[in-house]
PDB file of N, CA and C in Angstrom:
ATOM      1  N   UNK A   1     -38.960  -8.296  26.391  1.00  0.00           N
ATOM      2  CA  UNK A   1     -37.659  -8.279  27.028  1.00  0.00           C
ATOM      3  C   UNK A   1     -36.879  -9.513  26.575  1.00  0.00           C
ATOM      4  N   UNK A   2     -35.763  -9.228  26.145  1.00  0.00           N
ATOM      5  CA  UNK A   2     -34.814 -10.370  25.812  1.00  0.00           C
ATOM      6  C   UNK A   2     -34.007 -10.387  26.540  1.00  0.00           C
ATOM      7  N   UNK A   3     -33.234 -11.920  27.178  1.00  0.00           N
ATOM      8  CA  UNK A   3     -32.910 -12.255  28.159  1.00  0.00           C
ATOM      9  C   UNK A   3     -31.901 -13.816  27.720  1.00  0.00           C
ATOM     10  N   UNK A   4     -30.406 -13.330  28.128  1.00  0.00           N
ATOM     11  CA  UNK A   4     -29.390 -14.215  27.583  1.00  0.00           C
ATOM     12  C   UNK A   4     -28.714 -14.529  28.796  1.00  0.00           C
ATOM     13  N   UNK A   5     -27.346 -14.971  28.778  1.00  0.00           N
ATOM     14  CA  UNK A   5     -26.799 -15.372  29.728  1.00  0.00           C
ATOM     15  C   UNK A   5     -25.478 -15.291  29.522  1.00  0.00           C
ATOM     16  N   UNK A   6     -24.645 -15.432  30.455  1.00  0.00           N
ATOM     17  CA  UNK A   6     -23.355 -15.208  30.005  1.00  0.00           C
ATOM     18  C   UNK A   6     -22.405 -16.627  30.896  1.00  0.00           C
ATOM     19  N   UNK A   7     -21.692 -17.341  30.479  1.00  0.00           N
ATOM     20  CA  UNK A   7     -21.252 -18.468  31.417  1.00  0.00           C
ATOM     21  C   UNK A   7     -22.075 -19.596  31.899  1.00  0.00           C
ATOM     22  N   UNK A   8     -21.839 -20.744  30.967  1.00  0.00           N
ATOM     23  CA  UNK A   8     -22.251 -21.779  31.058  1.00  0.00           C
ATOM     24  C   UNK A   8     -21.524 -22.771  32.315  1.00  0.00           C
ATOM     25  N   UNK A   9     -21.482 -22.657  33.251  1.00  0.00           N
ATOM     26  CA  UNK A   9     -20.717 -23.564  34.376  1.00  0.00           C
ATOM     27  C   UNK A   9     -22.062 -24.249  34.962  1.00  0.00           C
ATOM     28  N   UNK A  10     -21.301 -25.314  36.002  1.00  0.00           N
ATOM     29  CA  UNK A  10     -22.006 -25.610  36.669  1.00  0.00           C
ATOM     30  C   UNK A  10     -23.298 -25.089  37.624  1.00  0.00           C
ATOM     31  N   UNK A  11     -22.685 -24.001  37.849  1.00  0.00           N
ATOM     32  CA  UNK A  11     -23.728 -23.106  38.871  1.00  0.00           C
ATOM     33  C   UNK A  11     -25.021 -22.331  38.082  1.00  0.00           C
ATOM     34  N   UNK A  12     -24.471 -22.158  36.536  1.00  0.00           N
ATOM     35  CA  UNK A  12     -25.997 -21.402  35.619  1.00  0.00           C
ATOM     36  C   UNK A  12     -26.687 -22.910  35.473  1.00  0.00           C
ATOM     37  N   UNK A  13     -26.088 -24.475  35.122  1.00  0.00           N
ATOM     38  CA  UNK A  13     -27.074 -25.801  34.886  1.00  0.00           C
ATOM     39  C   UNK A  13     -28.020 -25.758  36.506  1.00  0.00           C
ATOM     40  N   UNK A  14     -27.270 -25.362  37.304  1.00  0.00           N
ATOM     41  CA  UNK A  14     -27.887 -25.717  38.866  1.00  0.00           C
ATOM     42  C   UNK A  14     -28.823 -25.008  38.601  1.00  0.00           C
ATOM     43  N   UNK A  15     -28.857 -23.666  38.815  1.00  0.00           N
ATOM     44  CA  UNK A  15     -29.881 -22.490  38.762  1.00  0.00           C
ATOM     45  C   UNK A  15     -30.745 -22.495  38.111  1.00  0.00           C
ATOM     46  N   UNK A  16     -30.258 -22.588  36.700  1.00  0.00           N
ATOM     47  CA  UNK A  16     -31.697 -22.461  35.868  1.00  0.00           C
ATOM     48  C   UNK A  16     -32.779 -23.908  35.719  1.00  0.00           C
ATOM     49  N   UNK A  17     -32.129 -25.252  36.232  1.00  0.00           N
ATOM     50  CA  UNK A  17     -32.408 -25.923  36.278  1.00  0.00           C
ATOM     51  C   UNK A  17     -33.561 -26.142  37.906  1.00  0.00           C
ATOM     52  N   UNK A  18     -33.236 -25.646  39.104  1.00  0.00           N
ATOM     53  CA  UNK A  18     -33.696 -25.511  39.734  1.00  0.00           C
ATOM     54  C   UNK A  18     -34.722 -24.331  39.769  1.00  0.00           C
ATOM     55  N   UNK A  19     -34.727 -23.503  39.039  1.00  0.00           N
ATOM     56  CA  UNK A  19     -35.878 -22.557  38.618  1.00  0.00           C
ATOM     57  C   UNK A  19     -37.084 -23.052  37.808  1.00  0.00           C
ATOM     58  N   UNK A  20     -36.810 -24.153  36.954  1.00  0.00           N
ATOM     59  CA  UNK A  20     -37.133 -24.848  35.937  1.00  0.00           C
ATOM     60  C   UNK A  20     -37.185 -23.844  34.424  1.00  0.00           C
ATOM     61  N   UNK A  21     -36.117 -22.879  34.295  1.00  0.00           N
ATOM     62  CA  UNK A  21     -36.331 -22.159  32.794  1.00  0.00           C
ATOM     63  C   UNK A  21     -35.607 -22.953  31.713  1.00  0.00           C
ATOM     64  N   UNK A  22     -36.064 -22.611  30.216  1.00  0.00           N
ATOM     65  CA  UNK A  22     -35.797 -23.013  29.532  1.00  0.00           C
ATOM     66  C   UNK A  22     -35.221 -21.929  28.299  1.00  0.00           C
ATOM     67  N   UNK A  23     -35.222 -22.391  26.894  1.00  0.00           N
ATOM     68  CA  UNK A  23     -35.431 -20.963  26.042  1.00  0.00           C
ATOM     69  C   UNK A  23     -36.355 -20.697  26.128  1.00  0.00           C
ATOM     70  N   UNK A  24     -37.480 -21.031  26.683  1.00  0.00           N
ATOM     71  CA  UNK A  24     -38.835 -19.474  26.563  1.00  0.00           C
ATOM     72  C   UNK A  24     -38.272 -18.686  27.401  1.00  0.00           C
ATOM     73  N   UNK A  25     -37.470 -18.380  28.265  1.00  0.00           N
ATOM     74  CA  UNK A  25     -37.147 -17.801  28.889  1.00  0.00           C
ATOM     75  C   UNK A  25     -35.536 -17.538  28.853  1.00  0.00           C
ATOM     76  N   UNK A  26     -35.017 -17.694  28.497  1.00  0.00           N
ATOM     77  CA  UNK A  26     -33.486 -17.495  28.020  1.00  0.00           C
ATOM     78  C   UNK A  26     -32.853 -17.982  26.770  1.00  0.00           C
ATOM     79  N   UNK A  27     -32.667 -16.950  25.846  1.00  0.00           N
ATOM     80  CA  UNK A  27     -32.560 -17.043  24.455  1.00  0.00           C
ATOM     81  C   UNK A  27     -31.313 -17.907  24.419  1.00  0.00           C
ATOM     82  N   UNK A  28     -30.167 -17.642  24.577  1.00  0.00           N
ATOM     83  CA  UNK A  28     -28.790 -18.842  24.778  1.00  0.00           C
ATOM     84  C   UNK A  28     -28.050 -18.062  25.727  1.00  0.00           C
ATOM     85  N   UNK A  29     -27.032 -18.936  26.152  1.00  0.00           N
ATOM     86  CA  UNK A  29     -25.394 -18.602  26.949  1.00  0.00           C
ATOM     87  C   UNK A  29     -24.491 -18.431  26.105  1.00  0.00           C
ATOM     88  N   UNK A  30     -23.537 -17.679  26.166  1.00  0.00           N
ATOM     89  CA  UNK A  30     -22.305 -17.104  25.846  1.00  0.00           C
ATOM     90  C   UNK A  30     -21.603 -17.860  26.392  1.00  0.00           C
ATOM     91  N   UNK A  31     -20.533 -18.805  26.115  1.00  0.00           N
ATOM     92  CA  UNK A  31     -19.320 -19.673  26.853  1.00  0.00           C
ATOM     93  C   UNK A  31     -18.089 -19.503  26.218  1.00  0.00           C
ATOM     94  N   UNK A  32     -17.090 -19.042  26.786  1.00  0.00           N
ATOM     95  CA  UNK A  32     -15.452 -18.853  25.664  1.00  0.00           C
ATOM     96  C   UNK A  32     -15.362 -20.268  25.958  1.00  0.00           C
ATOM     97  N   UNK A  33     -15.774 -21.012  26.523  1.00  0.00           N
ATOM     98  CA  UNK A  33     -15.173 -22.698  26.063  1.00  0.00           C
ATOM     99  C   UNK A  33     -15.514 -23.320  24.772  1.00  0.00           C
ATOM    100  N   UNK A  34     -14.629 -24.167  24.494  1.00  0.00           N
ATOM    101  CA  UNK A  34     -14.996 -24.264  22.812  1.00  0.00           C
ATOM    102  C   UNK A  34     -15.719 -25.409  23.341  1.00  0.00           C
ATOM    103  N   UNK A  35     -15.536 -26.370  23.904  1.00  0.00           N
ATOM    104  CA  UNK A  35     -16.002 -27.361  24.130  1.00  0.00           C
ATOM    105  C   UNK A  35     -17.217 -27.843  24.525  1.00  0.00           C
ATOM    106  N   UNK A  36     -17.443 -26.059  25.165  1.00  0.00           N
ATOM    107  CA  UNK A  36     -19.420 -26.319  25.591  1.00  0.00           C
ATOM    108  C   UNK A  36     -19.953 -25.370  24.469  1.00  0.00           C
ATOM    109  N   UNK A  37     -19.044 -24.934  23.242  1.00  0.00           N
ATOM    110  CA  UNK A  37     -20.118 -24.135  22.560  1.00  0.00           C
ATOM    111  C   UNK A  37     -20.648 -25.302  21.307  1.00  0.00           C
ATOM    112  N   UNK A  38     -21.726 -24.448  20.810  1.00  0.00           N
ATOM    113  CA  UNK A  38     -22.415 -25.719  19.889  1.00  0.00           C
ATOM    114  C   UNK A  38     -23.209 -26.817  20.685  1.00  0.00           C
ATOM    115  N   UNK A  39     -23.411 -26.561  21.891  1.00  0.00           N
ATOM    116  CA  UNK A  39     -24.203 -27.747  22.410  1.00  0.00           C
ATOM    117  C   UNK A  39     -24.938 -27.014  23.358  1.00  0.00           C
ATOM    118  N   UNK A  40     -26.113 -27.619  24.199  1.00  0.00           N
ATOM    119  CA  UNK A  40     -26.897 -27.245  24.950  1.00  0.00           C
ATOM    120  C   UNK A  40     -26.539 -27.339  26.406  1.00  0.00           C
ATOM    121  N   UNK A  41     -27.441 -26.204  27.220  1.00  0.00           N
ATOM    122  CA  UNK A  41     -27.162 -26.661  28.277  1.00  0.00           C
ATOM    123  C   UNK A  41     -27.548 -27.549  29.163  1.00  0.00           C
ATOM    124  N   UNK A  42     -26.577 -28.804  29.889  1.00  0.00           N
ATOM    125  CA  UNK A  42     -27.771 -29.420  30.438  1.00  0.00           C
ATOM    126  C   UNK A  42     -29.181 -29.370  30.517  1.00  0.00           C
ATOM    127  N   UNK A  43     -30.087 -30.524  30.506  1.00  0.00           N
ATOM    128  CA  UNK A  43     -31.135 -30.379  31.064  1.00  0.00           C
ATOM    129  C   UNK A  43     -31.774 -29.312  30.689  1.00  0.00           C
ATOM    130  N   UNK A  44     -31.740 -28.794  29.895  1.00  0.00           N
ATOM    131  CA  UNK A  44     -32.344 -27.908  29.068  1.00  0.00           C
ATOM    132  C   UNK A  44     -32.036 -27.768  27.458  1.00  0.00           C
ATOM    133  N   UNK A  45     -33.544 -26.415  27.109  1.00  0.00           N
ATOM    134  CA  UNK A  45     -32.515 -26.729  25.508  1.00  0.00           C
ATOM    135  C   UNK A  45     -32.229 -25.290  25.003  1.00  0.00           C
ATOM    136  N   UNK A  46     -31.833 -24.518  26.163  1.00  0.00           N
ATOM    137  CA  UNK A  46     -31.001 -23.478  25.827  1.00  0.00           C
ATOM    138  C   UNK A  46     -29.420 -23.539  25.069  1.00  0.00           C
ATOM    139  N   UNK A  47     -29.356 -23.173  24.280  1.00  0.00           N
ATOM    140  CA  UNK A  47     -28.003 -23.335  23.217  1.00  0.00           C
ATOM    141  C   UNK A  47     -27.097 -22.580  23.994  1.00  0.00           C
ATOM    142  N   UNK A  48     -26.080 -23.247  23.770  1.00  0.00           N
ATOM    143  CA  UNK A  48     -24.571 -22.459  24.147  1.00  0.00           C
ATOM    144  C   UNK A  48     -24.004 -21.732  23.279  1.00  0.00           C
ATOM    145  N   UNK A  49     -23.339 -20.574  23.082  1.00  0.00           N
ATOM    146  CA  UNK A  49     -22.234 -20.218  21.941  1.00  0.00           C
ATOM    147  C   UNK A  49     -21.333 -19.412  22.264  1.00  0.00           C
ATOM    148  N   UNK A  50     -20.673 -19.203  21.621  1.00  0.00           N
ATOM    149  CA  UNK A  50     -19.226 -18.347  21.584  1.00  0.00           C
ATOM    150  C   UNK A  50     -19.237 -16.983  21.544  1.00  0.00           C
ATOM    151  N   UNK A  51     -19.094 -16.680  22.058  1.00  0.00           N
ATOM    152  CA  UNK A  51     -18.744 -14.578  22.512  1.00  0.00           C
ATOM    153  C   UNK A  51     -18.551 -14.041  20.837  1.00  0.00           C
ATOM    154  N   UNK A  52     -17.798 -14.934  19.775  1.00  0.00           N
ATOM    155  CA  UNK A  52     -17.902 -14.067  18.250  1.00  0.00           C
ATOM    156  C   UNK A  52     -19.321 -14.454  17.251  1.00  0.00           C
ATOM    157  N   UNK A  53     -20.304 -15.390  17.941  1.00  0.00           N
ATOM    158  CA  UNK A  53     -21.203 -15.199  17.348  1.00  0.00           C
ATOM    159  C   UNK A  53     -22.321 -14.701  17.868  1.00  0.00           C
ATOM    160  N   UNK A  54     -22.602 -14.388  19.494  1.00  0.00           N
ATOM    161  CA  UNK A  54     -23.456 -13.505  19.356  1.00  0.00           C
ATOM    162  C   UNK A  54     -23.237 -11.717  19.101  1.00  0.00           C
ATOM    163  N   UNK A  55     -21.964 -11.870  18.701  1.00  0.00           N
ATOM    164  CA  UNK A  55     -21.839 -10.665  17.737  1.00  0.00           C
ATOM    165  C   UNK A  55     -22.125  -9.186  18.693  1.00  0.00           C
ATOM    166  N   UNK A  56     -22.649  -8.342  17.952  1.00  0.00           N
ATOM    167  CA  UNK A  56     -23.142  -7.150  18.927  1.00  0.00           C
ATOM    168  C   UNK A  56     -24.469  -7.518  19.937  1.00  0.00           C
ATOM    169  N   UNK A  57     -24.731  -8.372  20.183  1.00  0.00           N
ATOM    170  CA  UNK A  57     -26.105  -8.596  20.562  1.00  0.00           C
ATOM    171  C   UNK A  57     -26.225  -9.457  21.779  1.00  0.00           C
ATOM    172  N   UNK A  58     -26.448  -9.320  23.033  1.00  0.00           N
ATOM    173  CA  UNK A  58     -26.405  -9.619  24.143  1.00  0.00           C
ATOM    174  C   UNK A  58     -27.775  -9.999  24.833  1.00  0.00           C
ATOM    175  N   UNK A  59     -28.619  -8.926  24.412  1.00  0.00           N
ATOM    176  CA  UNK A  59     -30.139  -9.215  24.884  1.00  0.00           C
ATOM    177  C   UNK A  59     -30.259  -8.134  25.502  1.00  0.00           C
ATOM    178  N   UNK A  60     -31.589  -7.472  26.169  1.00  0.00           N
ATOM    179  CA  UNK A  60     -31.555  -6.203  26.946  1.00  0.00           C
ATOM    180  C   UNK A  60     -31.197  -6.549  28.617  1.00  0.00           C
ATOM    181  N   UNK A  61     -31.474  -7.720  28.898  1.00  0.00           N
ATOM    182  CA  UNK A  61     -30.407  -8.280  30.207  1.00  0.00           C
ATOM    183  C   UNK A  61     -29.873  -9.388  29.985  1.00  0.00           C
ATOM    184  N   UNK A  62     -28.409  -9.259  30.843  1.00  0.00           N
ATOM    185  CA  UNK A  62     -27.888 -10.424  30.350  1.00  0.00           C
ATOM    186  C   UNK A  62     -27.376 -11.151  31.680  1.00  0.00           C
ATOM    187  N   UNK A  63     -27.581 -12.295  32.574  1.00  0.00           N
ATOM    188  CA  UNK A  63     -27.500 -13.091  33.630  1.00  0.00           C
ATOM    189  C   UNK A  63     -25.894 -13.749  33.343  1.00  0.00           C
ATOM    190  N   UNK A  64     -25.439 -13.349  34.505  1.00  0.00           N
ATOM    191  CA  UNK A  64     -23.831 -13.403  34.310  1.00  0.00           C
ATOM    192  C   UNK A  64     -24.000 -14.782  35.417  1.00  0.00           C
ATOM    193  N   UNK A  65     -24.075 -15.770  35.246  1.00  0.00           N
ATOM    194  CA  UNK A  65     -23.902 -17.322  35.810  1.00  0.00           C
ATOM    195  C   UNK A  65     -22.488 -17.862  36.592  1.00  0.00           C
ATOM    196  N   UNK A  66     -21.752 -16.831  36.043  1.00  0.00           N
ATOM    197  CA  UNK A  66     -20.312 -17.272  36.712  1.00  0.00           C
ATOM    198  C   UNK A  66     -19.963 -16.053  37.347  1.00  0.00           C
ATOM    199  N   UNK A  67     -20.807 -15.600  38.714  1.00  0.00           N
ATOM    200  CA  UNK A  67     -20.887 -14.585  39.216  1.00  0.00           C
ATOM    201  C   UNK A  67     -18.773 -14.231  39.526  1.00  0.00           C
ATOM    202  N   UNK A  68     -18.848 -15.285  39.837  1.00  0.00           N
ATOM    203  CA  UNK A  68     -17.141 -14.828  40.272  1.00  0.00           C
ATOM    204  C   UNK A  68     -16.277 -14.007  39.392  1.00  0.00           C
ATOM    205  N   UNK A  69     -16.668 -14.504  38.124  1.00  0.00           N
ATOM    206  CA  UNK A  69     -16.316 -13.861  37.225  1.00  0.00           C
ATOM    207  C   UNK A  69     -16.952 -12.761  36.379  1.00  0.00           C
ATOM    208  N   UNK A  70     -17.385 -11.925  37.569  1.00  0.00           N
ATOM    209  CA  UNK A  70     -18.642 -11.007  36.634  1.00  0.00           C
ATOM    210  C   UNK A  70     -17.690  -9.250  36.514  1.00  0.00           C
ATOM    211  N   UNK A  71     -16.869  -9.241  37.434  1.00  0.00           N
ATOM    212  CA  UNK A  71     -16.128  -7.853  36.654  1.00  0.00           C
ATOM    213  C   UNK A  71     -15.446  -8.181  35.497  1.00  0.00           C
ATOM    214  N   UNK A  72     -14.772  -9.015  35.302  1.00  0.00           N
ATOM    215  CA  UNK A  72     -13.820  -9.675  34.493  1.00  0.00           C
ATOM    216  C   UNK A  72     -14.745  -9.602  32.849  1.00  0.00           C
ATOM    217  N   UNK A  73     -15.613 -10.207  33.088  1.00  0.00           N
ATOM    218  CA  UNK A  73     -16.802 -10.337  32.093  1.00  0.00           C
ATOM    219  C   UNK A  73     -17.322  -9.313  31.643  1.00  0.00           C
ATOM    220  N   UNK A  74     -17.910  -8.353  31.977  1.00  0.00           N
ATOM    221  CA  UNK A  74     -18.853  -6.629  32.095  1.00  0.00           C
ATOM    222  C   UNK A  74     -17.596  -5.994  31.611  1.00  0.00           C
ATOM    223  N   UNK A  75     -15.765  -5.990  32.308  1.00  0.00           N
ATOM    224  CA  UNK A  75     -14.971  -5.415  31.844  1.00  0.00           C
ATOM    225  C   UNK A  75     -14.718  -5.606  29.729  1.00  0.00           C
ATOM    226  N   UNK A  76     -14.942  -6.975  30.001  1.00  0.00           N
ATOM    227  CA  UNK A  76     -14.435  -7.890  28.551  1.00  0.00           C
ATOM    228  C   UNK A  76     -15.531  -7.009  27.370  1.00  0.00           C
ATOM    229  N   UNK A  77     -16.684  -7.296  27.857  1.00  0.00           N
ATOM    230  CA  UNK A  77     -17.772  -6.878  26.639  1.00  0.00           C
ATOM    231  C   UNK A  77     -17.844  -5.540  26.590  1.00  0.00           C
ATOM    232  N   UNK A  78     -17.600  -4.716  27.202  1.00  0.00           N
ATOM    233  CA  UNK A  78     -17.606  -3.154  27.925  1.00  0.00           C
ATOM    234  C   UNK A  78     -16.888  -2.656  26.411  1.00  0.00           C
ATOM    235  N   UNK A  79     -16.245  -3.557  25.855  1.00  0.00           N
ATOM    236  CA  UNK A  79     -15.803  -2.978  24.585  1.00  0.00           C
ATOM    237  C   UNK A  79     -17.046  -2.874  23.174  1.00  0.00           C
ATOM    238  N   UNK A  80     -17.616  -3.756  23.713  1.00  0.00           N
ATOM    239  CA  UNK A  80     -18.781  -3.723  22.916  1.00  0.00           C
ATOM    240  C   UNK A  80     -20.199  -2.981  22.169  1.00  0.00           C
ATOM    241  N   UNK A  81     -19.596  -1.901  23.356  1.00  0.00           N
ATOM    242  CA  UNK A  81     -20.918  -0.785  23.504  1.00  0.00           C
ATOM    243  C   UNK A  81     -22.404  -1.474  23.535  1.00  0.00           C
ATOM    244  N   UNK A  82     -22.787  -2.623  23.840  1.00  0.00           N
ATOM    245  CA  UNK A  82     -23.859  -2.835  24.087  1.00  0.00           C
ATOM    246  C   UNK A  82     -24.731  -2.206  25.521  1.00  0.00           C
ATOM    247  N   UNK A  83     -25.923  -2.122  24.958  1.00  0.00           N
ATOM    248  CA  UNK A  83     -26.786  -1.357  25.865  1.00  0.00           C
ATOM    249  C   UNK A  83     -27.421  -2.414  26.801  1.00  0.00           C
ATOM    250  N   UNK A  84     -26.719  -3.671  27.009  1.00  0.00           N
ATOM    251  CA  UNK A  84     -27.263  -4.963  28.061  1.00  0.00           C
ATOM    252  C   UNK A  84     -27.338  -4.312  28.992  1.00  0.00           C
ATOM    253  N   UNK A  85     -28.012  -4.564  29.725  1.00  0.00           N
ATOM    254  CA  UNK A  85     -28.289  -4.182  31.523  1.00  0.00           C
ATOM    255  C   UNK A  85     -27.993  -5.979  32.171  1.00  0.00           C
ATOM    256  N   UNK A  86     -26.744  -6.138  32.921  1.00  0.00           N
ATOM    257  CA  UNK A  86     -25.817  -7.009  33.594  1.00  0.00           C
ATOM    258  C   UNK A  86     -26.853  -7.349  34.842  1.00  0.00           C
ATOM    259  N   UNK A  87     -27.209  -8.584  34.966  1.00  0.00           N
ATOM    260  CA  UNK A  87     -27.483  -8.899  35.626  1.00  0.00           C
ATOM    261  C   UNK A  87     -26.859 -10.247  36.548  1.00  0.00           C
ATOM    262  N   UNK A  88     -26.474  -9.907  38.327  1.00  0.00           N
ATOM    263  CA  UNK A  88     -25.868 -11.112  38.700  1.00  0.00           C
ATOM    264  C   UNK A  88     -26.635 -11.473  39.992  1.00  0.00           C
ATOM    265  N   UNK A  89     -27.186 -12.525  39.898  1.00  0.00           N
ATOM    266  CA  UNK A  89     -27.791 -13.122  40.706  1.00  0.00           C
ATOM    267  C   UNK A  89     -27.723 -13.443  42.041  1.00  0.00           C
ATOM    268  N   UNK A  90     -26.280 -14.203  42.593  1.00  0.00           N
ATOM    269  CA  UNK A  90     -25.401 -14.710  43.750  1.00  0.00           C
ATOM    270  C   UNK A  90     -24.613 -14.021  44.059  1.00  0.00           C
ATOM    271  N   UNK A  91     -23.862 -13.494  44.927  1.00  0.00           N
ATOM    272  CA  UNK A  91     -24.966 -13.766  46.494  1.00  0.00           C
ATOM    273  C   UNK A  91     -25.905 -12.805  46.803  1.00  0.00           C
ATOM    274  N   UNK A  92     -26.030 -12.087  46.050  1.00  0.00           N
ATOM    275  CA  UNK A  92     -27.302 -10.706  46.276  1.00  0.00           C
ATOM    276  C   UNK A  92     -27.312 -10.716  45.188  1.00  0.00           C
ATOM    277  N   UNK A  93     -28.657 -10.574  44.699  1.00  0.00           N
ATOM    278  CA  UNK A  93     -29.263 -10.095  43.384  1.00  0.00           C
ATOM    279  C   UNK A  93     -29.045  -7.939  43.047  1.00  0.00           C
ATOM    280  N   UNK A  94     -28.208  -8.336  42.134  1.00  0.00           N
ATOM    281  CA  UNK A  94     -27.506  -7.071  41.747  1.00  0.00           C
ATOM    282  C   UNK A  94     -27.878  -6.275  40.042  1.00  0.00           C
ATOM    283  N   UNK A  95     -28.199  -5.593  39.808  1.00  0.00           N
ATOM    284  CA  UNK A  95     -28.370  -5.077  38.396  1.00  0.00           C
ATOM    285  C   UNK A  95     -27.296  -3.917  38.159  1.00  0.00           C
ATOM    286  N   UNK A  96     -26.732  -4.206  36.940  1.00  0.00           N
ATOM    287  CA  UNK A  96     -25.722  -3.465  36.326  1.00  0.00           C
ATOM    288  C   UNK A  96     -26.134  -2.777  35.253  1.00  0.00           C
ATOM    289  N   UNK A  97     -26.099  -1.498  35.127  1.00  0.00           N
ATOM    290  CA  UNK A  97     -26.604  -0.933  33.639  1.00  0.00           C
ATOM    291  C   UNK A  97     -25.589  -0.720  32.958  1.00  0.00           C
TER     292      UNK A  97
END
């Protein structure tokens, strides 16, 4: 199972940091900020990048970190035809196919 992320904010460094995962467990984050792409995420050494380089490829779930922004997001890639299964964590753990 491959397993990415979508939104690098404060609340995915809290989380995954308080879970203690790393990349063995989450391949990178997706961030439209230019400023957090190319670098890691806190406290970890999961890579950040940009929505045009992970290209068609999302992972078979993908942990949407900036839950607030999770229709907005699922709407955005929805162009993508990827077969990700959306996953959002806060405030109820929810799965999106």
């Amino acid at each position: 199972m491959k397993l990415t992320g979508y939104g690098a904010s404060a609340k995915a460094v809290m989380l995954i940091n308080l879970l203690g995962l790393s990349k063995k467990n989450i391949q990178f984050i997706v961030d439209n900020t230019k400023n957090k792409q190319d670098n890691l995420l806190p406290g970890t050494n999961i890579p950040i990048i940009s929505p045009k380089k992970s290209k068609d490829y999302l992972g078979s779930f993908c942990v949407i970190f900036s839950w607030n922004f999770a229709k907005e997001i699922i709407l955005k890639e929805k162009n993508r035809n990827l077969k990700t299964k959306w996953v959002i964590p806060i405030p109820k753990l929810k799965l999106i196919k």
